[in-house]
N, C-alpha and C. Protein backbone atom coordinates (compact mmCIF):
# COMPACT_ATOMS: atom_id res chain seq x y z
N UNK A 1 -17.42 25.43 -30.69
CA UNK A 1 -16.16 25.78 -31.34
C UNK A 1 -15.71 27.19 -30.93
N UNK A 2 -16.80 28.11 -30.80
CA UNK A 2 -16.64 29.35 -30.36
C UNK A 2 -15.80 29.63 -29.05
N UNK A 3 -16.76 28.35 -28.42
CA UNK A 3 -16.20 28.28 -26.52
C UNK A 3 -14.75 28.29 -26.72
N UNK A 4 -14.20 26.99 -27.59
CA UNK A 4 -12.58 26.68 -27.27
C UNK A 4 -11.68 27.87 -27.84
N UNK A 5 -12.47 28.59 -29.10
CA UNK A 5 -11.38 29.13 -29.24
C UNK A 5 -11.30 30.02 -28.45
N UNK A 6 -12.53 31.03 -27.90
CA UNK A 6 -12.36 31.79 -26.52
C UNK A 6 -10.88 31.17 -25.20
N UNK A 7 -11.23 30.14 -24.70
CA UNK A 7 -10.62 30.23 -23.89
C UNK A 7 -8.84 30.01 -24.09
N UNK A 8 -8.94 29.08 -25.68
CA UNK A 8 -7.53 29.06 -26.33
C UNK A 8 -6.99 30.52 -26.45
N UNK A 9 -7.93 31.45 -27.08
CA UNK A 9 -7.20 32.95 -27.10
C UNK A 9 -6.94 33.61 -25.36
N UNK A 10 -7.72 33.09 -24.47
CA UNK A 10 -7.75 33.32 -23.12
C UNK A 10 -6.14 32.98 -22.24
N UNK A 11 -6.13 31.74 -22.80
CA UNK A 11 -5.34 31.11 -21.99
C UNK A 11 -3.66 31.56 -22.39
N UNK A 12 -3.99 31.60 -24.38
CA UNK A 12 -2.40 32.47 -24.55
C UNK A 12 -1.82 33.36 -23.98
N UNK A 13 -3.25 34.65 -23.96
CA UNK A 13 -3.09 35.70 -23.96
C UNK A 13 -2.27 35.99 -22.15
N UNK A 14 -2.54 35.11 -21.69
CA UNK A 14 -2.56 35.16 -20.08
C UNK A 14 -1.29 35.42 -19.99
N UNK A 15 0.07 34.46 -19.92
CA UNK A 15 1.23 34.92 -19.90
C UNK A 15 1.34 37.16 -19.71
N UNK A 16 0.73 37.32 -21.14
CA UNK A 16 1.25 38.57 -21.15
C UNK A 16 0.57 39.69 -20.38
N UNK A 17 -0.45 39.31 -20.19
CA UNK A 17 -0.72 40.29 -19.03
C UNK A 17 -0.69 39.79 -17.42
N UNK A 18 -0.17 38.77 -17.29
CA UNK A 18 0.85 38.29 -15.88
C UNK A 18 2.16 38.82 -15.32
N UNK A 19 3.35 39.17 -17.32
CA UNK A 19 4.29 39.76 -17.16
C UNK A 19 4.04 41.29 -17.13
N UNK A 20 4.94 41.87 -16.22
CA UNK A 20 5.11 42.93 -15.90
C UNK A 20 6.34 43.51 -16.61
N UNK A 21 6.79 44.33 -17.45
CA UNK A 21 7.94 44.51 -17.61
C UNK A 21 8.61 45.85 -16.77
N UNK A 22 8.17 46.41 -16.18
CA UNK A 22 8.64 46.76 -15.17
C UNK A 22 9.07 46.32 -13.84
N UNK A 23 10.48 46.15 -13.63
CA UNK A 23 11.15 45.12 -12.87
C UNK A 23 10.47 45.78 -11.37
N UNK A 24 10.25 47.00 -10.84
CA UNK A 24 9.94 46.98 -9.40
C UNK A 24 8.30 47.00 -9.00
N UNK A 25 7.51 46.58 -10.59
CA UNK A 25 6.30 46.24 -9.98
C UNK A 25 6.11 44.48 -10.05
N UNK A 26 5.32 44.11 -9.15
CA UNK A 26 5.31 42.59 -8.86
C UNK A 26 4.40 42.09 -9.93
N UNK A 27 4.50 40.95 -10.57
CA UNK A 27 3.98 40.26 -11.42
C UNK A 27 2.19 40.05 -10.93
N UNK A 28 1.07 39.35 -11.82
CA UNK A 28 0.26 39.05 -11.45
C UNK A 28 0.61 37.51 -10.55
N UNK A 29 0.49 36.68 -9.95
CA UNK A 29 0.62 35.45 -9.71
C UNK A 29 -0.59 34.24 -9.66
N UNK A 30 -0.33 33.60 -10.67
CA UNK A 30 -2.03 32.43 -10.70
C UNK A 30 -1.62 31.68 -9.94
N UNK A 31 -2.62 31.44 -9.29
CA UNK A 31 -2.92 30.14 -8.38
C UNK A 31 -1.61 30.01 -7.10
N UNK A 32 -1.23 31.25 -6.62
CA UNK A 32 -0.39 31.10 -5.61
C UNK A 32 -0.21 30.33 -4.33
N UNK A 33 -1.29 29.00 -4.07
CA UNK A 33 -1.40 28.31 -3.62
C UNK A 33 -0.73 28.69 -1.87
N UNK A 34 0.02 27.59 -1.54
CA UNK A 34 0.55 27.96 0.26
C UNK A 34 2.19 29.03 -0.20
N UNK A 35 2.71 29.38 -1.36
CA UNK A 35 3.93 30.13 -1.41
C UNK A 35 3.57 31.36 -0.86
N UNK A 36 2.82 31.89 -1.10
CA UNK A 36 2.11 33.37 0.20
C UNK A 36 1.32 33.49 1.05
N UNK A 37 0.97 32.15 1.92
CA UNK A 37 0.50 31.84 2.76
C UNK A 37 1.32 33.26 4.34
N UNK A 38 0.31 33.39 5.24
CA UNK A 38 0.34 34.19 5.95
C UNK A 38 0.97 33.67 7.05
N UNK A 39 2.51 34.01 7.73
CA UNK A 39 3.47 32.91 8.04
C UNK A 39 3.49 33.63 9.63
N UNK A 40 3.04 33.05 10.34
CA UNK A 40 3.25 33.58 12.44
C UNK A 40 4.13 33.17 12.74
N UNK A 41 4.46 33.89 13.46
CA UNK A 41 5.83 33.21 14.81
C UNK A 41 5.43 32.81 15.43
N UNK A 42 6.16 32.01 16.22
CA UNK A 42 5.51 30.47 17.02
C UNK A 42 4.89 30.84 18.52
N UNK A 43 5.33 31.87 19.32
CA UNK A 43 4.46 32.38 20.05
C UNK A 43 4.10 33.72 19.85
N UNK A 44 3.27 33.95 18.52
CA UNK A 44 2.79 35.38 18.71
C UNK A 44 1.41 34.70 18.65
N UNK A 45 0.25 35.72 18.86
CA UNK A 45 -1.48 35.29 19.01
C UNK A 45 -1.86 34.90 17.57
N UNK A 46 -2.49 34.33 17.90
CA UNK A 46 -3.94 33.76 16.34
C UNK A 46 -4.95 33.85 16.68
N UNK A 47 -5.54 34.47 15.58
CA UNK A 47 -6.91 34.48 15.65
C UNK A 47 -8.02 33.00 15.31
N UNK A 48 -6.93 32.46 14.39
CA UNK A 48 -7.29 30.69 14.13
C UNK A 48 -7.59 29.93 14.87
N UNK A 49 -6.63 29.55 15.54
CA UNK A 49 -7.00 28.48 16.37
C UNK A 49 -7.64 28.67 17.99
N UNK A 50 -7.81 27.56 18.20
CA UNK A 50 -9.33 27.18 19.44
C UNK A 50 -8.64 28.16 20.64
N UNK A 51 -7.21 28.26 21.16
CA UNK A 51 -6.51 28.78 22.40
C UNK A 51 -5.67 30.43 22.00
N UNK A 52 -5.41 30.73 20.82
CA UNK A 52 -5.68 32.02 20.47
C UNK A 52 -4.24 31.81 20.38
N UNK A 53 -3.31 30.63 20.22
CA UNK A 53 -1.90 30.65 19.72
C UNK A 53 -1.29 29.98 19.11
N UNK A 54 -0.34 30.51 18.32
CA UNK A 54 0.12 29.90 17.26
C UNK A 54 0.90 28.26 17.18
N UNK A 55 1.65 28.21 18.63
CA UNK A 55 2.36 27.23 18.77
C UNK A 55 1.21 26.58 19.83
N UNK A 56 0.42 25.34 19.51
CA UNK A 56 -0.25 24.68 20.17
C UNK A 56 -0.20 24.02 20.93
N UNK A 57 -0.95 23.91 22.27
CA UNK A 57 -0.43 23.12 23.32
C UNK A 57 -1.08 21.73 22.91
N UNK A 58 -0.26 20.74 23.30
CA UNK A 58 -0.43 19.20 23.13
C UNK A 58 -1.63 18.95 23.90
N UNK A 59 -2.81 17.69 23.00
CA UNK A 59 -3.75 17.29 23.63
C UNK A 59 -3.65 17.00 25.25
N UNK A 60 -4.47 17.06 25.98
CA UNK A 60 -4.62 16.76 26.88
C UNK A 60 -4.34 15.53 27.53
N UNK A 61 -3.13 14.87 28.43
CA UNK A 61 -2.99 13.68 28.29
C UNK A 61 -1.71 12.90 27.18
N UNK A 62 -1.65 13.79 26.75
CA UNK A 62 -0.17 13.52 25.55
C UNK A 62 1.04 12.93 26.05
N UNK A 63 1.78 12.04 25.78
CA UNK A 63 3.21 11.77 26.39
C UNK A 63 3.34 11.48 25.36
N UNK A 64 4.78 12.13 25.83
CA UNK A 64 6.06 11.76 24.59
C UNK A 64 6.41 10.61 24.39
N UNK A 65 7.09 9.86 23.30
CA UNK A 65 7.70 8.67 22.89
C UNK A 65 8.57 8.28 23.86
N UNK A 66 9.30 9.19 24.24
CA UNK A 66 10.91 8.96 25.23
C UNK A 66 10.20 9.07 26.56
N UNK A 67 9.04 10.14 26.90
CA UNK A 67 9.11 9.83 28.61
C UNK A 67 8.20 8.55 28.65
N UNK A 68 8.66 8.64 30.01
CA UNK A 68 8.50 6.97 31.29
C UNK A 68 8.08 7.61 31.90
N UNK A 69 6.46 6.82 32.07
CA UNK A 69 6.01 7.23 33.35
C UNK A 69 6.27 7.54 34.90
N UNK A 70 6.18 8.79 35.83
CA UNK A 70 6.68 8.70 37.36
C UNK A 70 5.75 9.16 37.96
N UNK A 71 5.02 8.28 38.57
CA UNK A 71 4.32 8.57 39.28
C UNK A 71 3.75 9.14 40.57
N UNK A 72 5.24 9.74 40.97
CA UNK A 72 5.53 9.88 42.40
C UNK A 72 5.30 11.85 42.60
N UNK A 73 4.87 11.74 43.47
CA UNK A 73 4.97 14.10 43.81
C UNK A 73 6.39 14.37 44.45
N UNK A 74 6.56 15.30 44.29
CA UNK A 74 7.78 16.00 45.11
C UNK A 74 8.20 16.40 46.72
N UNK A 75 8.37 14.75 47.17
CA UNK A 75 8.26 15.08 48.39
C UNK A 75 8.56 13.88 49.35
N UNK A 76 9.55 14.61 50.16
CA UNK A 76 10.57 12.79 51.07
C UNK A 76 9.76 11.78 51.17
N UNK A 77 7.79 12.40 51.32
CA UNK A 77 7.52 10.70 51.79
C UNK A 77 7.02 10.02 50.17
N UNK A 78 6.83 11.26 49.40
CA UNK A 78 6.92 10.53 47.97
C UNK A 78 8.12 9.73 47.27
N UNK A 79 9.67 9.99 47.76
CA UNK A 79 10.68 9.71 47.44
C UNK A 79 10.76 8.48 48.51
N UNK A 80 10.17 8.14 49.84
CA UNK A 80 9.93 7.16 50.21
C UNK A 80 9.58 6.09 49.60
N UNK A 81 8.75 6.32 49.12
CA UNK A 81 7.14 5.66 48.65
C UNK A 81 8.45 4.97 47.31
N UNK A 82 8.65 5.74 46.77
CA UNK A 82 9.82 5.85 45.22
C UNK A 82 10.98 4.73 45.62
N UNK A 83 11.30 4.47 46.53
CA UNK A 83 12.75 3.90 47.29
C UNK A 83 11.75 2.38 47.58
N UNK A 84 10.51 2.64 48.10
CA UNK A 84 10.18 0.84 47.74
C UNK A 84 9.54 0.31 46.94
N UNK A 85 9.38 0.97 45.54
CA UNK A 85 8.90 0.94 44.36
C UNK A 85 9.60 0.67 43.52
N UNK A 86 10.20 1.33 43.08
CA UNK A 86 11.01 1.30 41.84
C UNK A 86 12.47 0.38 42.07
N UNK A 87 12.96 -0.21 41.02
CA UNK A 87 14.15 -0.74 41.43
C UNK A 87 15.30 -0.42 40.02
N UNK A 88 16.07 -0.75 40.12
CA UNK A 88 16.78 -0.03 39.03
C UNK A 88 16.93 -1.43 37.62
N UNK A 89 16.23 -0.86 36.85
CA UNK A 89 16.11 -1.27 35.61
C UNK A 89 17.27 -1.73 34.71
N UNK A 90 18.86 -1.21 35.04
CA UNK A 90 19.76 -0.92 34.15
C UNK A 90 20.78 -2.06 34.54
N UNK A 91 21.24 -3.00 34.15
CA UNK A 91 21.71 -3.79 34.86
C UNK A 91 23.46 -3.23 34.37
N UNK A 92 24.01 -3.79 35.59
CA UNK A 92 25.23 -2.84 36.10
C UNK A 92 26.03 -3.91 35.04
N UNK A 93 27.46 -3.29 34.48
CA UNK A 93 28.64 -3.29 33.57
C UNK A 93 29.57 -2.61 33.37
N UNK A 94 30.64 -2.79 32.87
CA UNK A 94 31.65 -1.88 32.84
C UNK A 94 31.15 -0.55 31.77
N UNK A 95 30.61 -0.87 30.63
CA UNK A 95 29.81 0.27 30.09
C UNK A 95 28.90 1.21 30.78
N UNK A 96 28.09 0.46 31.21
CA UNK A 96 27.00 1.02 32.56
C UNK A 96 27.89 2.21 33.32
N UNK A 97 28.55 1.74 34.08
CA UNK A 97 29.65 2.32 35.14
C UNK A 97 30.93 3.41 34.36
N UNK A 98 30.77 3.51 33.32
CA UNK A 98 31.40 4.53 33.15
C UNK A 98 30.82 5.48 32.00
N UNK A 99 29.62 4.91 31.69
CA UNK A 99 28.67 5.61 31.53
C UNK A 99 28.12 7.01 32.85
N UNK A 100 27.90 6.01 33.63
CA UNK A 100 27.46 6.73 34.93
C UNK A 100 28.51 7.74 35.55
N UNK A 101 29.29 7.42 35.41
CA UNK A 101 30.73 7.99 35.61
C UNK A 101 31.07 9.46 35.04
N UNK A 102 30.72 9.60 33.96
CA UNK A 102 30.42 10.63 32.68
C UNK A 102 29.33 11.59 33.03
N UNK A 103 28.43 10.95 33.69
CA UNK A 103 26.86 11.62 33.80
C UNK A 103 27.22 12.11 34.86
N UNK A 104 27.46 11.29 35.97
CA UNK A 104 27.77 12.24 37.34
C UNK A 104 29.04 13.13 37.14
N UNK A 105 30.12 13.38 36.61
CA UNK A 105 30.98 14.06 36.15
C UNK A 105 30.08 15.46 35.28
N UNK A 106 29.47 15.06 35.17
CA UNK A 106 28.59 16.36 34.06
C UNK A 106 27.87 17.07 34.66
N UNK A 107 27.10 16.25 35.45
CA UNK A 107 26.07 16.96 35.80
C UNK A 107 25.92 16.93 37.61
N UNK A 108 26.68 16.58 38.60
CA UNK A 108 26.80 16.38 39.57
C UNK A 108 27.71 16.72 40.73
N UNK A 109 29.30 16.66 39.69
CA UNK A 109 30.18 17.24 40.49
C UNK A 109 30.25 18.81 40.95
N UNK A 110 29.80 19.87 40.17
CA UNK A 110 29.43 20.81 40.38
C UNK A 110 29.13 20.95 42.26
N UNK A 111 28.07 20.41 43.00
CA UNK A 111 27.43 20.32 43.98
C UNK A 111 28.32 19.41 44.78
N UNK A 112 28.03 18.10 44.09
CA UNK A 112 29.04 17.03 45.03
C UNK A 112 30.04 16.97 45.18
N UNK A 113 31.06 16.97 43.97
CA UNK A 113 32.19 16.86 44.01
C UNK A 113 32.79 15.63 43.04
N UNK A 114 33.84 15.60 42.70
CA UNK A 114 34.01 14.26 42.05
C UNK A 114 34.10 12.92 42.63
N UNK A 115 34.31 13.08 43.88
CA UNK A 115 34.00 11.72 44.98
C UNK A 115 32.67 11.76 45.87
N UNK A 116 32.06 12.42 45.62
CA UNK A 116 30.42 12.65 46.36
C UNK A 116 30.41 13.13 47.67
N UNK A 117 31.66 13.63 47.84
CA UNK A 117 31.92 14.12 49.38
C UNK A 117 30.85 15.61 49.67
N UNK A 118 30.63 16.13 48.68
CA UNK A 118 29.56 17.37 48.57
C UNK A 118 30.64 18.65 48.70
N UNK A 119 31.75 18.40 47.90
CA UNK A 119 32.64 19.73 47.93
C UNK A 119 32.65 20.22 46.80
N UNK A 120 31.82 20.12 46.28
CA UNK A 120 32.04 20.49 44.50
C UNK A 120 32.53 21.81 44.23
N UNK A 121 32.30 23.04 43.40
CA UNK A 121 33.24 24.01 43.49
C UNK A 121 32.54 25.10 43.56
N UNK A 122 31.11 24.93 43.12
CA UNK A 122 30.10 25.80 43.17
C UNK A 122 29.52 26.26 45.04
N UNK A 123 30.19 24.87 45.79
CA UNK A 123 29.37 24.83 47.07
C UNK A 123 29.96 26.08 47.72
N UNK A 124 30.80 27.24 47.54
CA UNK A 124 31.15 28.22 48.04
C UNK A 124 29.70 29.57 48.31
N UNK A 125 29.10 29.06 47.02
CA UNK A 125 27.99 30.24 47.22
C UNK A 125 26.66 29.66 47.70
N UNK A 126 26.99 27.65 47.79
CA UNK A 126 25.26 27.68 48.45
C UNK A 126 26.01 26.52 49.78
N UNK A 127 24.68 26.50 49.98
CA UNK A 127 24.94 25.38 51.78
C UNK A 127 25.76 23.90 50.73
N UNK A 128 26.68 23.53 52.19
CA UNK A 128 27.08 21.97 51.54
C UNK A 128 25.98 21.23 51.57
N UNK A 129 26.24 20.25 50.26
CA UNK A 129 25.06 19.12 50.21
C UNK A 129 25.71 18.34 51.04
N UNK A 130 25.25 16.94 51.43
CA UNK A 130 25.01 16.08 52.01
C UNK A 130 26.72 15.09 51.40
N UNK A 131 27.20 14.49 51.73
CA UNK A 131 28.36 13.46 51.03
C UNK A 131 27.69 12.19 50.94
N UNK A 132 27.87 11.92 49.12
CA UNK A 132 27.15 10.98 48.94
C UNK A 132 27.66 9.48 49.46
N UNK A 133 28.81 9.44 50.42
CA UNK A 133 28.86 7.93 50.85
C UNK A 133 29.19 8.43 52.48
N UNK A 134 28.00 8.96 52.87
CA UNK A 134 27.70 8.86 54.07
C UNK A 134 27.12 7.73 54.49
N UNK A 135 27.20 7.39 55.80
CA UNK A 135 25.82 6.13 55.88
C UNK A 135 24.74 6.54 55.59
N UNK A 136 24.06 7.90 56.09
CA UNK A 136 22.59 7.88 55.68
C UNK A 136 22.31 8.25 53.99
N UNK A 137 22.98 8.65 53.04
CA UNK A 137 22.72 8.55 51.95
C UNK A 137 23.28 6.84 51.84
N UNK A 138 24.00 5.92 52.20
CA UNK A 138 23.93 4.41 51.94
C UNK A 138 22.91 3.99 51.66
N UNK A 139 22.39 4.52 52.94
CA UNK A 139 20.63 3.55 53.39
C UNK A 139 19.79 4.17 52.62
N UNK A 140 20.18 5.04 51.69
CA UNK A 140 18.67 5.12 50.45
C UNK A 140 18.63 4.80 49.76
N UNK A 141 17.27 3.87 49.28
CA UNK A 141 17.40 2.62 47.85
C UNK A 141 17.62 3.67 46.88
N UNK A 142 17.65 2.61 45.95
CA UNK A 142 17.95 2.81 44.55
C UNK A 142 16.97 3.71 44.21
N UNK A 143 15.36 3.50 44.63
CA UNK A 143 14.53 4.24 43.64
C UNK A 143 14.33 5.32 44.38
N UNK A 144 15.29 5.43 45.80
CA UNK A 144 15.17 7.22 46.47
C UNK A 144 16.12 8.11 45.96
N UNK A 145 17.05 7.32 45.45
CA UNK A 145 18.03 8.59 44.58
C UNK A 145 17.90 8.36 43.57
N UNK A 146 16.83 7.97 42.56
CA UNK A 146 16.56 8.09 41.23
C UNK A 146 15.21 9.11 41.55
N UNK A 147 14.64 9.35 42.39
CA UNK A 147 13.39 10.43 42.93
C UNK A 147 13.73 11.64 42.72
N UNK A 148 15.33 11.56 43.65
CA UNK A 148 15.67 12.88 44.40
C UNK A 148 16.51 13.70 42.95
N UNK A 149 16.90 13.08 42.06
CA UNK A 149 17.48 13.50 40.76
C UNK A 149 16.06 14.05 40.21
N UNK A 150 15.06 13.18 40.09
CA UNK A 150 14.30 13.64 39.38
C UNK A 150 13.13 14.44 39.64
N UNK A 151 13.17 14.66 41.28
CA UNK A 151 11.93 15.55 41.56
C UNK A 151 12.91 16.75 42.25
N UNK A 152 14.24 16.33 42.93
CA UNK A 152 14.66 17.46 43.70
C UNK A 152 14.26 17.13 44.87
N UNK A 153 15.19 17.93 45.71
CA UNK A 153 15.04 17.64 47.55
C UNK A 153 15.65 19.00 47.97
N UNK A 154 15.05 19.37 48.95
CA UNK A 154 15.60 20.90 49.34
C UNK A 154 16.08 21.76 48.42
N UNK A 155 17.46 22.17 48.76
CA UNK A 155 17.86 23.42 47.67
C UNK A 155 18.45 22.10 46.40
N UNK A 156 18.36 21.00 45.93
CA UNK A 156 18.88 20.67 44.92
C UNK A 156 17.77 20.33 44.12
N UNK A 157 17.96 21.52 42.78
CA UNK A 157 16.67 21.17 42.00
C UNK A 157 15.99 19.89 41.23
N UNK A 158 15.27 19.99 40.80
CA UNK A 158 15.21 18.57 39.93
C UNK A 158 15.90 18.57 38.37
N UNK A 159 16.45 17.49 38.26
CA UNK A 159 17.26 16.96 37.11
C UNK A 159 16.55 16.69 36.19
N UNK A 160 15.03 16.35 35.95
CA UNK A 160 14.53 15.42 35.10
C UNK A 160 14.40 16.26 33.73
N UNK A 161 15.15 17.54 33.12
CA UNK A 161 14.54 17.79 31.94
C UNK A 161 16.17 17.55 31.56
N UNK A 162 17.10 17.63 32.31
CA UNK A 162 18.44 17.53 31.66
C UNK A 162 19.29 16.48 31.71
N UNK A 163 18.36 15.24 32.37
CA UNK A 163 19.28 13.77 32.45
C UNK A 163 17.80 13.31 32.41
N UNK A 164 18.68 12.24 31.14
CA UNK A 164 17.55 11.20 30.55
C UNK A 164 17.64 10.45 31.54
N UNK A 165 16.81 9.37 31.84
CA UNK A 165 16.07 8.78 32.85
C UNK A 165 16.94 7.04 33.48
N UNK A 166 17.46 7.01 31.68
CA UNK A 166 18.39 5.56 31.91
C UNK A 166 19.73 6.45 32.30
N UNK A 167 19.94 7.19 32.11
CA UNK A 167 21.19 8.18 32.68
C UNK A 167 21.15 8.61 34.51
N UNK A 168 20.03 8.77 34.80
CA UNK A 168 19.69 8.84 36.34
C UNK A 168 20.01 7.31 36.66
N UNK A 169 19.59 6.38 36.17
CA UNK A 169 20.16 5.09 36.74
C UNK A 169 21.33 5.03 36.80
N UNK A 170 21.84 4.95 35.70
CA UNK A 170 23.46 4.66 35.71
C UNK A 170 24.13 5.53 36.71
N UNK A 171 24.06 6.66 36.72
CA UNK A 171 24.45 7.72 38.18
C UNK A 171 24.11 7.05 39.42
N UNK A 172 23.04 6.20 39.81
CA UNK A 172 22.77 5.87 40.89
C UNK A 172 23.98 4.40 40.92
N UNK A 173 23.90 3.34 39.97
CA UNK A 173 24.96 2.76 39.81
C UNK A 173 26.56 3.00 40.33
N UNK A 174 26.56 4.46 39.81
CA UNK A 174 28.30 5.03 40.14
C UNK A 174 28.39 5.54 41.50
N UNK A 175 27.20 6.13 41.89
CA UNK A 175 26.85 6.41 43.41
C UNK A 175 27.41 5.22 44.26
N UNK A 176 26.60 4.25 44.02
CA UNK A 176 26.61 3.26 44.62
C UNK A 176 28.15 2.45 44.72
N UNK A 177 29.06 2.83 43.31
CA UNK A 177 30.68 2.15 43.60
C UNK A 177 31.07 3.38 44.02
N UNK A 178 30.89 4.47 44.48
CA UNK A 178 31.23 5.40 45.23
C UNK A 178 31.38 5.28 46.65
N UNK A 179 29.93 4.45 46.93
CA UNK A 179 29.98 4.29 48.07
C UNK A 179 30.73 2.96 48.78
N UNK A 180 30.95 2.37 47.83
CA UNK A 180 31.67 0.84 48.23
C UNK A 180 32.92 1.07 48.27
N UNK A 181 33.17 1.76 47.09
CA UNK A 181 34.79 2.53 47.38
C UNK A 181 34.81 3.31 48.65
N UNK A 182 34.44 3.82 48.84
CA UNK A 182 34.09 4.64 50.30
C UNK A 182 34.58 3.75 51.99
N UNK A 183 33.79 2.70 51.40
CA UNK A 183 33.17 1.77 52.76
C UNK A 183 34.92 1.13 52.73
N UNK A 184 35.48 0.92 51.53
CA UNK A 184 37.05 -0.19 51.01
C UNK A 184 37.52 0.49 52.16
N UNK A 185 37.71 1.95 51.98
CA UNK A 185 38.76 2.51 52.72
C UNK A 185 38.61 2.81 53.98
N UNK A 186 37.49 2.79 53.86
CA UNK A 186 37.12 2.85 55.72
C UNK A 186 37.58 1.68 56.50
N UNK A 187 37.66 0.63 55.84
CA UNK A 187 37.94 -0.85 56.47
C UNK A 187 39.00 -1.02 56.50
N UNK A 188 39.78 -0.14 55.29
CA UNK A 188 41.67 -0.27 55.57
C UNK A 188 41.98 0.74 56.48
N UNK A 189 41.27 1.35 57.08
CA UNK A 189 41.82 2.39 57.53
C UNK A 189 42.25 4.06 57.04
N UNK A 190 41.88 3.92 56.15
CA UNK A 190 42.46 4.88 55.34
C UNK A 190 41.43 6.11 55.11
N UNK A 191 41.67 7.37 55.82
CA UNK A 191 40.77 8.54 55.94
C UNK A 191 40.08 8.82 54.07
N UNK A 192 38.99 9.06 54.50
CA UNK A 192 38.40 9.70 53.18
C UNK A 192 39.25 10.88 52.16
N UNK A 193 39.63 10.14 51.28
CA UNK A 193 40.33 11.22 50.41
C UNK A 193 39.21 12.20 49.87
N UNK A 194 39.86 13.44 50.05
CA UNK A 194 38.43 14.84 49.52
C UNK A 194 38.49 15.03 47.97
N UNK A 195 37.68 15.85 47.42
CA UNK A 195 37.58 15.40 45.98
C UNK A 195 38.21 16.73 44.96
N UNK A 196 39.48 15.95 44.42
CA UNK A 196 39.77 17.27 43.78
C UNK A 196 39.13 18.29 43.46
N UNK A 197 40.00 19.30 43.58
CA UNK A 197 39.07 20.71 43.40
C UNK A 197 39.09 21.29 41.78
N UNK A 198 37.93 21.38 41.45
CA UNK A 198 37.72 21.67 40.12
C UNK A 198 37.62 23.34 39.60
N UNK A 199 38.78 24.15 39.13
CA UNK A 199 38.45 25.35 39.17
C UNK A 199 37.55 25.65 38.00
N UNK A 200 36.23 26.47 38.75
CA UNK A 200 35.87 26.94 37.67
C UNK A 200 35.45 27.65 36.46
């Protein structure tokens, strides 16, 4: 009986020596659990964990939900190898195609141009690329210009952290009525129109 009332007078009494009535000293706090937990920035050091940092590198072997495996290295005879491998997954539509349309507009004309002629607006300060409805860009499959987006070829870097992967297809798609449009007018006669100039 002694015990309870001890800790009954214990437990009242607690409140008042928790409050502080002086507003600029800090209260006692019970059981402050994770609210004052000791809070790092995401790359400063720890002493905690196994690699000595705060923001942890992913197990060994980890892939993401969204990436697709590529198995290929950075390099023409790997983008070879890529061109009789892979085939394009995305089956072509009017959605498809102006999907692709959008993507190469975004992320392409810059270099190429809006007709793939390689006049884009940027090409003033680096070498011209290649025109994408040349014959020898014709003759590269499907899975050599889904490579060359995604690993890079000479001075054009690789694409793969800023175009999702069904988005590299569909670009190869619009490539490809680029190049048929290309081939139309060659057969009528009709000189390659150059690709508006985009100021930028």
């Amino acid at each position: 009986m002694k015990r309870l009332t001890l800790v009954f007078i214990c437990a009242a009494s607690l409140p008042l020596f928790s409050c502080e009535s002086d507003p600029g000293k800090p209260n006692i706090e019970y059981m402050p659990d994770m609210v004052t937990s000791s809070a790092y920035e995401a790359f400063s050091a720890n002493t905690i964990t196994k690699d000595g940092r705060t923001m942890m590198a992913p197990p060994k072997g980890t892939v993401s939900r969204k990436q697709e495996p590529f198995d290929f290295g950075a390099s023409p005879a790997e983008a070879a190898r890529a061109g009789k491998t892979l085939d394009n997954p995305v089956p072509e539509s009017d959605l498809v195609h102006k999907r692709g349309d959008v993507a190469f507009a975004r992320w392409c004309t810059p270099c190429h141009g809006i007709l793939g002629q390689g006049d884009g607006p940027i090409t003033r300060l680096f070498p011209l690329p290649p025109s994408l409805t040349a014959p020898h860009a014709q003759d590269l499959a499907d899975g050599q210009l889904f490579h060359i987006m995604t690993s890079g070829q000479g001075v054009m870097p690789s694409y793969a952290q800023q175009i999702e992967p069904r988005d590299r297809w569909m670009i190869v798609h619009h490539i490809r009525k680029m190049q048929y449009d290309a081939q139309v007018q060659a057969a009528q006669g009709a000189p390659a129109a150059p690709s508006p100039q985009v100021k930028p």
